[in-house]
C-alpha atoms as a PDB file:
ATOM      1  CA  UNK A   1       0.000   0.000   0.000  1.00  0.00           C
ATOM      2  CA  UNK A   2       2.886   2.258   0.593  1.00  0.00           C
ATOM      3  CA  UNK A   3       4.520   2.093  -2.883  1.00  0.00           C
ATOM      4  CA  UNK A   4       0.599   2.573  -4.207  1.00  0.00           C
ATOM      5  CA  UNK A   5       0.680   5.974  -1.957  1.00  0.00           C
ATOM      6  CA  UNK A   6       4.549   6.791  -3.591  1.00  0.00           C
ATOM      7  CA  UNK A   7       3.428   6.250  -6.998  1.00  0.00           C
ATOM      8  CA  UNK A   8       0.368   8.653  -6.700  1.00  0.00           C
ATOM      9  CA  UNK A   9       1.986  11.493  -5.367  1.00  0.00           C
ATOM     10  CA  UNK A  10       4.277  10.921  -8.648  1.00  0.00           C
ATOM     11  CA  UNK A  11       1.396  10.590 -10.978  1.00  0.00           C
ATOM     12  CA  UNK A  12      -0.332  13.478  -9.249  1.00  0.00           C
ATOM     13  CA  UNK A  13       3.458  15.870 -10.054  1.00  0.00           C
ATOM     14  CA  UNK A  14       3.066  14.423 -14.109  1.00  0.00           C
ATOM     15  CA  UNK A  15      -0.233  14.808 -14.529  1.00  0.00           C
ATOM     16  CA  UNK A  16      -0.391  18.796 -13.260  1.00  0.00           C
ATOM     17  CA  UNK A  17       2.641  19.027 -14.798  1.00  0.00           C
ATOM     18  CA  UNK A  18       1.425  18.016 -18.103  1.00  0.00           C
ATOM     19  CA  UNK A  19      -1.510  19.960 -17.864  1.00  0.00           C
ATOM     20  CA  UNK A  20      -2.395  23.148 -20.050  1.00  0.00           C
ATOM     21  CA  UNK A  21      -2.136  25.897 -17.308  1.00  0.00           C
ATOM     22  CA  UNK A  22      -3.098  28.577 -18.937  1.00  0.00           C
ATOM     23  CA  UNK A  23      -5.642  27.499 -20.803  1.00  0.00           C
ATOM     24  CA  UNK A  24      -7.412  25.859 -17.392  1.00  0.00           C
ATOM     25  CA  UNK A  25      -6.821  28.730 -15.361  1.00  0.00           C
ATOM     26  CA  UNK A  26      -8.063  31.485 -17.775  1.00  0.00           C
ATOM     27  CA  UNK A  27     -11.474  28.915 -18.305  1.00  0.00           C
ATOM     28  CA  UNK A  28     -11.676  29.058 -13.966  1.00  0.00           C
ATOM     29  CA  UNK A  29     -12.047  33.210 -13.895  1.00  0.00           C
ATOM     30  CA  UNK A  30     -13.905  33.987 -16.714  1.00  0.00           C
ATOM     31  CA  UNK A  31     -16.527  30.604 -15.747  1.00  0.00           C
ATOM     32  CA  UNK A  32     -16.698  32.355 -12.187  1.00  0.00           C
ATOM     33  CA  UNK A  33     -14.259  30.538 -10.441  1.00  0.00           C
ATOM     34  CA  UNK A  34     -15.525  27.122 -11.584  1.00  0.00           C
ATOM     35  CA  UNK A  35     -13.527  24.560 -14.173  1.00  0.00           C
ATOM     36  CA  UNK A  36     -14.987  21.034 -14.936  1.00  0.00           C
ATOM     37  CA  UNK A  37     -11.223  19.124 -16.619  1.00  0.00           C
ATOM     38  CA  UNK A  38     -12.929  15.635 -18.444  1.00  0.00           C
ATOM     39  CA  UNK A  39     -10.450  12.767 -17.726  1.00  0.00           C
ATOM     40  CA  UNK A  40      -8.108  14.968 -15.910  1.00  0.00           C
ATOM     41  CA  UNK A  41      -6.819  11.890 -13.605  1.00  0.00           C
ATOM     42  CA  UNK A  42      -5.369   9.449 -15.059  1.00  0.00           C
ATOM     43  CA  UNK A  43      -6.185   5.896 -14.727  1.00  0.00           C
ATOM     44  CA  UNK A  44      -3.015   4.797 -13.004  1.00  0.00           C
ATOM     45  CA  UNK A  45      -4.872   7.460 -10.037  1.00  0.00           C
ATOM     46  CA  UNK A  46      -8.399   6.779  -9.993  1.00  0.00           C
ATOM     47  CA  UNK A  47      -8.205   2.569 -10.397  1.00  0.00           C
ATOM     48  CA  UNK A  48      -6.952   2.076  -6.920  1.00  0.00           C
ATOM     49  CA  UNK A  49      -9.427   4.691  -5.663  1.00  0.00           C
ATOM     50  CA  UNK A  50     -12.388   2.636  -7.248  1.00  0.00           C
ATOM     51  CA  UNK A  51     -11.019  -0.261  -4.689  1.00  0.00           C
ATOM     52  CA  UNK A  52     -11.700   2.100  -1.863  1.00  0.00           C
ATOM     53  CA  UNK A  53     -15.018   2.976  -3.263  1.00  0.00           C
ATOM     54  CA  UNK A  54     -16.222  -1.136  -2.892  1.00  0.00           C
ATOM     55  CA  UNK A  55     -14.500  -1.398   0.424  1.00  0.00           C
ATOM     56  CA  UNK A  56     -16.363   1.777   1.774  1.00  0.00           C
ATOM     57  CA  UNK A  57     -19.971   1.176   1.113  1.00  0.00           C
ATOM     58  CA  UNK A  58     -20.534  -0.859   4.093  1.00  0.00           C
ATOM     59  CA  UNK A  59     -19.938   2.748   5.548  1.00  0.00           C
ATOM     60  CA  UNK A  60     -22.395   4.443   3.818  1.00  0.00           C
ATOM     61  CA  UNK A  61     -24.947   6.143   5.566  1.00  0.00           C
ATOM     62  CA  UNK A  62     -28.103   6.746   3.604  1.00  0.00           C
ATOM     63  CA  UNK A  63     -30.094  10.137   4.024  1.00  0.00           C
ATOM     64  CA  UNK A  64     -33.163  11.792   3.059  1.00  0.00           C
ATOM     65  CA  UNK A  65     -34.273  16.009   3.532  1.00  0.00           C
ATOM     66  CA  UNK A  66     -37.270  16.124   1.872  1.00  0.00           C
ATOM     67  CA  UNK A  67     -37.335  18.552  -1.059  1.00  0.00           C
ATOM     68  CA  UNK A  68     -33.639  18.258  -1.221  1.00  0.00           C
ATOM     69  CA  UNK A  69     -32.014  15.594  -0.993  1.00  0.00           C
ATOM     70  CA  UNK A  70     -31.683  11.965  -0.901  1.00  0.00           C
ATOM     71  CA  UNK A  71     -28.267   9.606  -0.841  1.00  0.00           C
ATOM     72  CA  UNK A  72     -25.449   8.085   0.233  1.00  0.00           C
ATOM     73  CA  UNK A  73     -22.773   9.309   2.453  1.00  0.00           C
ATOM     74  CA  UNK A  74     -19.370   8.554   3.421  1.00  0.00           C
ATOM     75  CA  UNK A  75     -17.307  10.761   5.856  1.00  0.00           C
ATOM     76  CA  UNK A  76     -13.983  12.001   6.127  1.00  0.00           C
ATOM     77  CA  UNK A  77     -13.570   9.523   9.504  1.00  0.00           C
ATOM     78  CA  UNK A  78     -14.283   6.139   7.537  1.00  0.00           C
ATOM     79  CA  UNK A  79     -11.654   7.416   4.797  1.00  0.00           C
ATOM     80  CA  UNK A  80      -8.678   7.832   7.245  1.00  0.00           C
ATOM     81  CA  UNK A  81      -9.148   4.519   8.969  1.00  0.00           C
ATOM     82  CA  UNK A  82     -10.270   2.661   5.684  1.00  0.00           C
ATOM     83  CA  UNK A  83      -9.060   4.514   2.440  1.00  0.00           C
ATOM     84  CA  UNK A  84      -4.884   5.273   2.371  1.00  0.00           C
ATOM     85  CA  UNK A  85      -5.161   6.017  -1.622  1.00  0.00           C
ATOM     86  CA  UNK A  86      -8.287   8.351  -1.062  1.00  0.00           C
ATOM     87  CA  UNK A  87      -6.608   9.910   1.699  1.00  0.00           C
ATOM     88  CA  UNK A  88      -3.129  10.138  -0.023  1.00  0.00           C
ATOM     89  CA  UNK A  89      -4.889  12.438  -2.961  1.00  0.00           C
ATOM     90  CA  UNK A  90      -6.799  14.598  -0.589  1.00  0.00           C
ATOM     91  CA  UNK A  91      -3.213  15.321   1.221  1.00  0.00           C
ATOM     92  CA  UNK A  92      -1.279  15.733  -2.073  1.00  0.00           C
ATOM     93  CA  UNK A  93       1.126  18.180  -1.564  1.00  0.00           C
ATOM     94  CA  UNK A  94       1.350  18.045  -5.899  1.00  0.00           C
ATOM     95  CA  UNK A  95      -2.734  18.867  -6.045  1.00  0.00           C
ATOM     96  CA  UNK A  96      -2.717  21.260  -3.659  1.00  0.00           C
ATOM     97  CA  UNK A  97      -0.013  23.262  -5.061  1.00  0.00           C
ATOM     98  CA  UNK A  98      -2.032  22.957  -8.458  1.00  0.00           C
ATOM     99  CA  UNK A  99      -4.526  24.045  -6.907  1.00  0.00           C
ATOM    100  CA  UNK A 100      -3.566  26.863  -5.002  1.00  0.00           C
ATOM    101  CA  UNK A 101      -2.267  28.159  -8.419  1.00  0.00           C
ATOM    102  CA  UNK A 102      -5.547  27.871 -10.142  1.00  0.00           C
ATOM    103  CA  UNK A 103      -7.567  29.519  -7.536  1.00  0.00           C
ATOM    104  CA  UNK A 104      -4.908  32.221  -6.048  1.00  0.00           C
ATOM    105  CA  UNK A 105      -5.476  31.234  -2.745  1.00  0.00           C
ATOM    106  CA  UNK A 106      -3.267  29.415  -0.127  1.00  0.00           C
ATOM    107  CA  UNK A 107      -5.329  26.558   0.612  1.00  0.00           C
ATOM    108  CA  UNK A 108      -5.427  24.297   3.891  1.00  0.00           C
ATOM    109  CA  UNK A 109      -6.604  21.413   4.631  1.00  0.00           C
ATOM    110  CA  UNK A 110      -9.222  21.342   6.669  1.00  0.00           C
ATOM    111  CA  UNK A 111      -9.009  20.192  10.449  1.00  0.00           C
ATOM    112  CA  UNK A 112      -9.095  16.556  11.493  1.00  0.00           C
ATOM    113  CA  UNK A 113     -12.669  16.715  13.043  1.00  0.00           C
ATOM    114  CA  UNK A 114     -14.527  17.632   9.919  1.00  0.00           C
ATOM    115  CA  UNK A 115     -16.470  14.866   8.303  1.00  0.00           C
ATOM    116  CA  UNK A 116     -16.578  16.766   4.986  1.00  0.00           C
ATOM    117  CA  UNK A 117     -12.994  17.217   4.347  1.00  0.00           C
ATOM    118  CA  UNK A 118     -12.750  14.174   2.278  1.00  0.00           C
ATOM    119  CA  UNK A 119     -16.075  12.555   1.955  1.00  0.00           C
ATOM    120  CA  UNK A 120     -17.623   9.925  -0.586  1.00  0.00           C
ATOM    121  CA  UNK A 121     -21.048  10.766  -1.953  1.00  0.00           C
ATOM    122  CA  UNK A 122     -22.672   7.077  -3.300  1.00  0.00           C
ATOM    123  CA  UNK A 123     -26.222   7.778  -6.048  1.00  0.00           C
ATOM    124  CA  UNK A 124     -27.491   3.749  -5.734  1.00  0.00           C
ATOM    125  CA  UNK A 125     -30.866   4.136  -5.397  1.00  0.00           C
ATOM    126  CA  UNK A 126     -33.334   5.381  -7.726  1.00  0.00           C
ATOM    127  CA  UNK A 127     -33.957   9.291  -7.272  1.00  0.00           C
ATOM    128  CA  UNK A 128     -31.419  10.019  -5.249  1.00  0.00           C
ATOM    129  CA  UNK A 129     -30.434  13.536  -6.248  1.00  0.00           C
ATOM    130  CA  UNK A 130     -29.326  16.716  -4.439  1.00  0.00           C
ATOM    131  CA  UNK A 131     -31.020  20.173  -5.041  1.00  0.00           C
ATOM    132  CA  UNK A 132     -29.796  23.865  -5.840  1.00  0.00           C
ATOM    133  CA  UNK A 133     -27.515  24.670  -3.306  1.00  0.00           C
ATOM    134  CA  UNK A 134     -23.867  26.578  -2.892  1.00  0.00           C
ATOM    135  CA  UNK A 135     -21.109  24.879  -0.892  1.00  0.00           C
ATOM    136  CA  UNK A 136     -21.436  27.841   1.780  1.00  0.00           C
ATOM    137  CA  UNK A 137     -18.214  28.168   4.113  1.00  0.00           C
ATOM    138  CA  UNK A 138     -18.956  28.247   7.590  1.00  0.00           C
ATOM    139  CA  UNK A 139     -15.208  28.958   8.128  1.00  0.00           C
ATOM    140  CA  UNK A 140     -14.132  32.319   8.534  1.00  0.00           C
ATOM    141  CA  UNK A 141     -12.069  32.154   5.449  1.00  0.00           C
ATOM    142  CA  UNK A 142     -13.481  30.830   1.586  1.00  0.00           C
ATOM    143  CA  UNK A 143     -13.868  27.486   1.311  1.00  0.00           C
ATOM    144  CA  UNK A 144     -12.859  25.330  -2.143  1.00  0.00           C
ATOM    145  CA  UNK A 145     -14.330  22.028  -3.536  1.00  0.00           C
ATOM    146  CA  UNK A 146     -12.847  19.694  -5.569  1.00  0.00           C
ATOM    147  CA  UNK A 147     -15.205  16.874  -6.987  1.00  0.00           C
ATOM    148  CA  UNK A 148     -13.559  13.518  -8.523  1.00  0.00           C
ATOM    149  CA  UNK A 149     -15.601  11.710 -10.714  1.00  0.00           C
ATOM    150  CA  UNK A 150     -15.204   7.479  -9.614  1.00  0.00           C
ATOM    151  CA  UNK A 151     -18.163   5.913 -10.838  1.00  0.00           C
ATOM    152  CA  UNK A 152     -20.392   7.184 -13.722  1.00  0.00           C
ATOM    153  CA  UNK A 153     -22.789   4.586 -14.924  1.00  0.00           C
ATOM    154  CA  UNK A 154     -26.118   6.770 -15.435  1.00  0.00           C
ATOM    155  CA  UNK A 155     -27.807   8.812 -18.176  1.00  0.00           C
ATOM    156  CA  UNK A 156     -29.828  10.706 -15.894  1.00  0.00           C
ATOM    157  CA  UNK A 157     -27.749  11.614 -12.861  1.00  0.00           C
ATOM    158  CA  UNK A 158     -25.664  14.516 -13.619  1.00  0.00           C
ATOM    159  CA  UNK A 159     -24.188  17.708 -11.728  1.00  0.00           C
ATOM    160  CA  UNK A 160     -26.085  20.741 -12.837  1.00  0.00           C
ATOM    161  CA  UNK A 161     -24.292  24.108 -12.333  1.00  0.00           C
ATOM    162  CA  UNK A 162     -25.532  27.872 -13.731  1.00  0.00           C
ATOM    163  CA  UNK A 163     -21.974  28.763 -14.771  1.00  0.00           C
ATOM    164  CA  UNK A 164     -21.068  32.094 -15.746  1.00  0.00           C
ATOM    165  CA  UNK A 165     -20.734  35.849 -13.532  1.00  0.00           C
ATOM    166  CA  UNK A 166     -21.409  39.415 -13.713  1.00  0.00           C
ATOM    167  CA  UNK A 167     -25.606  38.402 -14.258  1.00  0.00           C
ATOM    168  CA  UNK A 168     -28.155  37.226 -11.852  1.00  0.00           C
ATOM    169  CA  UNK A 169     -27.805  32.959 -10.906  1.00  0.00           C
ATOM    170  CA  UNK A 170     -31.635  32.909 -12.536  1.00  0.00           C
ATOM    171  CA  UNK A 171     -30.725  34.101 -15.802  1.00  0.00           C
ATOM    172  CA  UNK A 172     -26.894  31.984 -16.242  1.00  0.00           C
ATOM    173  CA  UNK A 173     -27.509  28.866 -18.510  1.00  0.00           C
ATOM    174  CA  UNK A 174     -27.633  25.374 -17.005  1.00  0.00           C
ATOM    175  CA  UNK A 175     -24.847  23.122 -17.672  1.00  0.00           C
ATOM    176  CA  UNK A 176     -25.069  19.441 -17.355  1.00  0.00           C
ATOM    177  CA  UNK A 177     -22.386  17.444 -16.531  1.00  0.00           C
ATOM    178  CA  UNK A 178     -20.972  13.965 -17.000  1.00  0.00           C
ATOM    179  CA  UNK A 179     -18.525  12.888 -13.761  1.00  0.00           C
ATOM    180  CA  UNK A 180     -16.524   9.940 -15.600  1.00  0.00           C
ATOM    181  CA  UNK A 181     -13.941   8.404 -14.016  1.00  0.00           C
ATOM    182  CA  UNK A 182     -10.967  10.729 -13.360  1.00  0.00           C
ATOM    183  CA  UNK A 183     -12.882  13.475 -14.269  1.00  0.00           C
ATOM    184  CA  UNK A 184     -12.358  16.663 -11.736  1.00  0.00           C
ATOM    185  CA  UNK A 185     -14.661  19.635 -11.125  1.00  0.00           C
ATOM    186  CA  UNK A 186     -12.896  22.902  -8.974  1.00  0.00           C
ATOM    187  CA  UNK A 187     -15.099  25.463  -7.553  1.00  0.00           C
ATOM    188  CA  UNK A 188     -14.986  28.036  -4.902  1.00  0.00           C
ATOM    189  CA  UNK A 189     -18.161  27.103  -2.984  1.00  0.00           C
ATOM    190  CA  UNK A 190     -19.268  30.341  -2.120  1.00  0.00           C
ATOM    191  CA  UNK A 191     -19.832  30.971  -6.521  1.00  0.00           C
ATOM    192  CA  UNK A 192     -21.360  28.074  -7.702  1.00  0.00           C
ATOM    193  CA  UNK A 193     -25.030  27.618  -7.711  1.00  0.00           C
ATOM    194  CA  UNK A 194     -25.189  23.573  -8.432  1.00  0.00           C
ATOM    195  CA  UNK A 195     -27.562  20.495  -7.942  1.00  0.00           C
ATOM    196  CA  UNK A 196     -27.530  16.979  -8.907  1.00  0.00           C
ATOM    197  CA  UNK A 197     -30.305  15.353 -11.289  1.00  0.00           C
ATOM    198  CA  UNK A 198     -32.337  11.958 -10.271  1.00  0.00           C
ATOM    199  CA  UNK A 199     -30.837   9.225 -10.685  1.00  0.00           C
ATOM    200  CA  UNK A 200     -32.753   6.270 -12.353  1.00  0.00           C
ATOM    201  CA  UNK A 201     -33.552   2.695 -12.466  1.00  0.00           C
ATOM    202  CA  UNK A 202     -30.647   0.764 -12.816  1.00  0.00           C
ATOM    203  CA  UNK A 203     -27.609   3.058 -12.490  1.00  0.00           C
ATOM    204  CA  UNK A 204     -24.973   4.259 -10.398  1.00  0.00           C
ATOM    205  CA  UNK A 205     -22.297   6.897  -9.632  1.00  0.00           C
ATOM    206  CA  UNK A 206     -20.415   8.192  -6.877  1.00  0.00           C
ATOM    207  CA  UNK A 207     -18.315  10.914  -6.552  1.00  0.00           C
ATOM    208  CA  UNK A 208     -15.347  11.729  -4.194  1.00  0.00           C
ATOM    209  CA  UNK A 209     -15.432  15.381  -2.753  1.00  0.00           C
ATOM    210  CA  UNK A 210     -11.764  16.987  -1.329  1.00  0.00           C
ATOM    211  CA  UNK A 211     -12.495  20.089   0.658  1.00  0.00           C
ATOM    212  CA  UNK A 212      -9.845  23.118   1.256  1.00  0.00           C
ATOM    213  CA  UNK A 213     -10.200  26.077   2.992  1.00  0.00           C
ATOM    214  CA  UNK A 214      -8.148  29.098   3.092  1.00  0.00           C
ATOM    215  CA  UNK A 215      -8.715  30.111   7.184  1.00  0.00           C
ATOM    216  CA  UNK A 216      -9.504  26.948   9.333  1.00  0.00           C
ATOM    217  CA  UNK A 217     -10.899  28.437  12.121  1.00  0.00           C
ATOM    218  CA  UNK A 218     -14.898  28.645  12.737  1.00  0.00           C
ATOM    219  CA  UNK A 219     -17.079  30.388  14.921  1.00  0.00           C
ATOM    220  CA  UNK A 220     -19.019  28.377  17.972  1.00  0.00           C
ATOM    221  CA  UNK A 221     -22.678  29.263  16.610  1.00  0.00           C
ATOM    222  CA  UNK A 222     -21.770  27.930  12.904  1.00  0.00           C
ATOM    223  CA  UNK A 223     -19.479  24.891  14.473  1.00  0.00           C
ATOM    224  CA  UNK A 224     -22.484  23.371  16.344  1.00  0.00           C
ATOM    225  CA  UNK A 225     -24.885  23.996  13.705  1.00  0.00           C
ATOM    226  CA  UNK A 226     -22.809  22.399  10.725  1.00  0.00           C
ATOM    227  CA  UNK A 227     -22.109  19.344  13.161  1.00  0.00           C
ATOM    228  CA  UNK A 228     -25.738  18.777  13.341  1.00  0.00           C
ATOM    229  CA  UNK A 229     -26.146  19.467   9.506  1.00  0.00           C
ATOM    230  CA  UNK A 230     -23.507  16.574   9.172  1.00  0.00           C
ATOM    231  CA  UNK A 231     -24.715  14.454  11.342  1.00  0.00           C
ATOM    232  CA  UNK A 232     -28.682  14.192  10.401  1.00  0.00           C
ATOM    233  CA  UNK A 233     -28.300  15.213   6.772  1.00  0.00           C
ATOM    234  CA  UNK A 234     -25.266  13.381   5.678  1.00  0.00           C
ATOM    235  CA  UNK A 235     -23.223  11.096   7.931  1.00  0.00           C
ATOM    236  CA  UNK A 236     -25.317   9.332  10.418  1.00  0.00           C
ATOM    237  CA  UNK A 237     -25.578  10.616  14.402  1.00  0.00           C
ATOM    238  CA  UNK A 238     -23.114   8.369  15.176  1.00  0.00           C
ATOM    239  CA  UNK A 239     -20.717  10.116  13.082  1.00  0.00           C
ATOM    240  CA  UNK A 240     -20.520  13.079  15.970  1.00  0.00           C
ATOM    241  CA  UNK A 241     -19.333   9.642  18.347  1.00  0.00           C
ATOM    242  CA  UNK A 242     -16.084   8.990  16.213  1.00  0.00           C
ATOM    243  CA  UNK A 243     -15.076  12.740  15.545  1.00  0.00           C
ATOM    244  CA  UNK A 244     -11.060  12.919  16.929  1.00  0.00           C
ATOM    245  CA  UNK A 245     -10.626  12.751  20.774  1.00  0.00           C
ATOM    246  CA  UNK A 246     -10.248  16.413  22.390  1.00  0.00           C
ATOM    247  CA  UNK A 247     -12.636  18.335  19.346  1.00  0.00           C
ATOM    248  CA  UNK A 248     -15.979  17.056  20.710  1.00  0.00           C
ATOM    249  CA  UNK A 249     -18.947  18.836  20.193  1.00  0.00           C
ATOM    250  CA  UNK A 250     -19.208  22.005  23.348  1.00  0.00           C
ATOM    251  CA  UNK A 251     -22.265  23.114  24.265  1.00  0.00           C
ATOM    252  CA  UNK A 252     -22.384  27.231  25.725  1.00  0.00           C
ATOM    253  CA  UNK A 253     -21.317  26.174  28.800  1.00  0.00           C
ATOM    254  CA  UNK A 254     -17.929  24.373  27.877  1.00  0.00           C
ATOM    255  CA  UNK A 255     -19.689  21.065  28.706  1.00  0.00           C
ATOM    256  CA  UNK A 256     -19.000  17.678  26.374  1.00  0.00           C
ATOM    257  CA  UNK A 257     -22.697  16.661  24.674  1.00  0.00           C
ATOM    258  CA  UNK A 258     -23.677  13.242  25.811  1.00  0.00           C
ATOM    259  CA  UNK A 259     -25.242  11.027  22.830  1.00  0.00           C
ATOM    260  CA  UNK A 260     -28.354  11.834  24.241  1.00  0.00           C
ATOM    261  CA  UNK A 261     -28.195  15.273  23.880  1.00  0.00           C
ATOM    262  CA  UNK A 262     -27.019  14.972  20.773  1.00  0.00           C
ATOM    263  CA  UNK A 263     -30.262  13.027  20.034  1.00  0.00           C
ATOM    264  CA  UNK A 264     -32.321  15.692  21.451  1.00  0.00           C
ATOM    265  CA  UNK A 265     -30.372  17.988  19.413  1.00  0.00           C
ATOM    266  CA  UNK A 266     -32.224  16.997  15.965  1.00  0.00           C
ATOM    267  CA  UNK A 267     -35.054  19.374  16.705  1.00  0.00           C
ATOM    268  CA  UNK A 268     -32.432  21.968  15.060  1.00  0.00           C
ATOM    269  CA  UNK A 269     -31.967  20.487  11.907  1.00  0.00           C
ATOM    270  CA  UNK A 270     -35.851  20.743  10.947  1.00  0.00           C
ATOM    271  CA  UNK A 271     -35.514  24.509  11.331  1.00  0.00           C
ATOM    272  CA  UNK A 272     -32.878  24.873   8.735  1.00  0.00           C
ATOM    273  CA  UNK A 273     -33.807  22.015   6.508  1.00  0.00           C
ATOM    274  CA  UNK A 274     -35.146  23.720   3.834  1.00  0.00           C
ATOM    275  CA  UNK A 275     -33.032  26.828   4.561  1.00  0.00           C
ATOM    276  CA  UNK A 276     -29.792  28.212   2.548  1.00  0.00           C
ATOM    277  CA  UNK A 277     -27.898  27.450   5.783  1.00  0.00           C
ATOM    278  CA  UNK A 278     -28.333  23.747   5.323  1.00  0.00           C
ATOM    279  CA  UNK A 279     -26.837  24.108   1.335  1.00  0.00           C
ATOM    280  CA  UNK A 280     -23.094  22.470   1.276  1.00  0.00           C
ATOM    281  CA  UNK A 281     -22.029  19.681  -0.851  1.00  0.00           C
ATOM    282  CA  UNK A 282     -22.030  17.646  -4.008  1.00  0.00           C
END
């Protein structure tokens, strides 16, 4: 596994390398901060990564907001212990370099305890789909995702995304788009307005998402709401129980939430549910 995590890093250093950086770049400010690069990753990248993705889904945590959305999720916590390549890529020092190029910003990681960092997104089951939404930051600084296409066996399910600036979201033209294998989306989440079509009888696709931020601290208020927005809209209650030792959730009173108050906690999520504060991911 180590020589797999060696040779990525190497592929990762060719295949920016080899890449047409002006071209890319000057197609990421004029489309708004957005650039969708077909077949970008190689295969000698993404095949090991499509391992991960079959050793994962006994991790997946289904999850339905009504209006919105409806899928599978993966977190950031099952990666680490479960996904070297997957976590490799996100860590990239060759990507992230790339990337801090493209987008002009000096991009972090973002802290151990967030579920999204690195997160798998699995569209099994008929109609699963995501709705218009933005990636909002609740960090203080911007907040950057990168979407890697894995699986793309549908002709309904595609990313939607109004791509374009300087007019009204309502009047930019919708652009669907195919996530094939090694296929890589950038956006600065804050920009894009984006959803996810139905998916239908028969198909599948699933989609890594690599988060970077460029500040990553975050305020109490937005903290405790986004962990409950993880927890009961993408990852599963029980995600809260595995976050690293000393970043618990705090309550206003410096106090450790029990799983039972976390429980009682899900009367929050209703209020926001259909809300732009509960819009974040792919």
């Amino acid at each position: 596994m180590t020589s797999l995590v060696v040779g990525l890093e190497e592929e990762l250093a060719e295949t920016v390398t080899r890449a047409d950086r002006r071209t890319i770049q000057r197609a990421y400010w004029q489309q708004n901060e957005f650039i969708h690069l077909e077949h970008f990753l190689p295969p000698s990248v993404f095949d090991p990564l499509l391992t991960e993705v079959e050793v994962l889904e006994s991790d997946i945590n289904r999850n339905y907001v009504p209006g919105h959305k409806q899928g599978g999720s993966v977190s950031f916590y099952s990666i680490r212990e479960k996904a070297p390549v997957m976590l490799a890529l996100y860590r990239s020092s060759a990507l992230r370099a790339f990337l801090d190029w493209l987008t002009d910003a000096e991009l972090k990681l973002c802290p151990e305890d967030d579920p999204h960092a690195c997160a798998l997104y699995y569209y099994t089951r008929p109609g699963d789909h995501i709705g218009y939404h933005y990636d909002t930051s609740y960090y203080k600084g911007a907040r950057y995702t990168v979407l890697i296409g894995l699986v793309e066996r549908s002709e309904h399910c595609r990313l939607v995304a109004r791509v374009g600036k300087d007019e009204a979201v309502v009047n930019l033209p919708e652009t669907h788009l195919r996530m094939d294998a090694g296929t890589m989306v950038v956006f600065n989440g804050d920009t894009l307005w984006h959803a996810v079509t139905p998916l239908g009888e028969g198909e599948r696709r699933v989609v890594l998402t690599l988060q970077y931020v460029t500040d990553q601290r975050m305020g109490p208020v937005k903290k405790l709401f986004s962990n409950m927005k993880d927890a009961f809209a993408y990852f599963g209650p029980a995600a809260l129980m595995r976050r690293p030792k000393g970043r618990q959730v705090i309550d206003a009173a410096g106090t450790t939430l029990s799983g039972a108050m976390v429980n009682q906690m899900t009367m929050l999520f209703p209020i926001g549910a259909g809300g732009g504060s509960l819009n974040r991911d792919s």
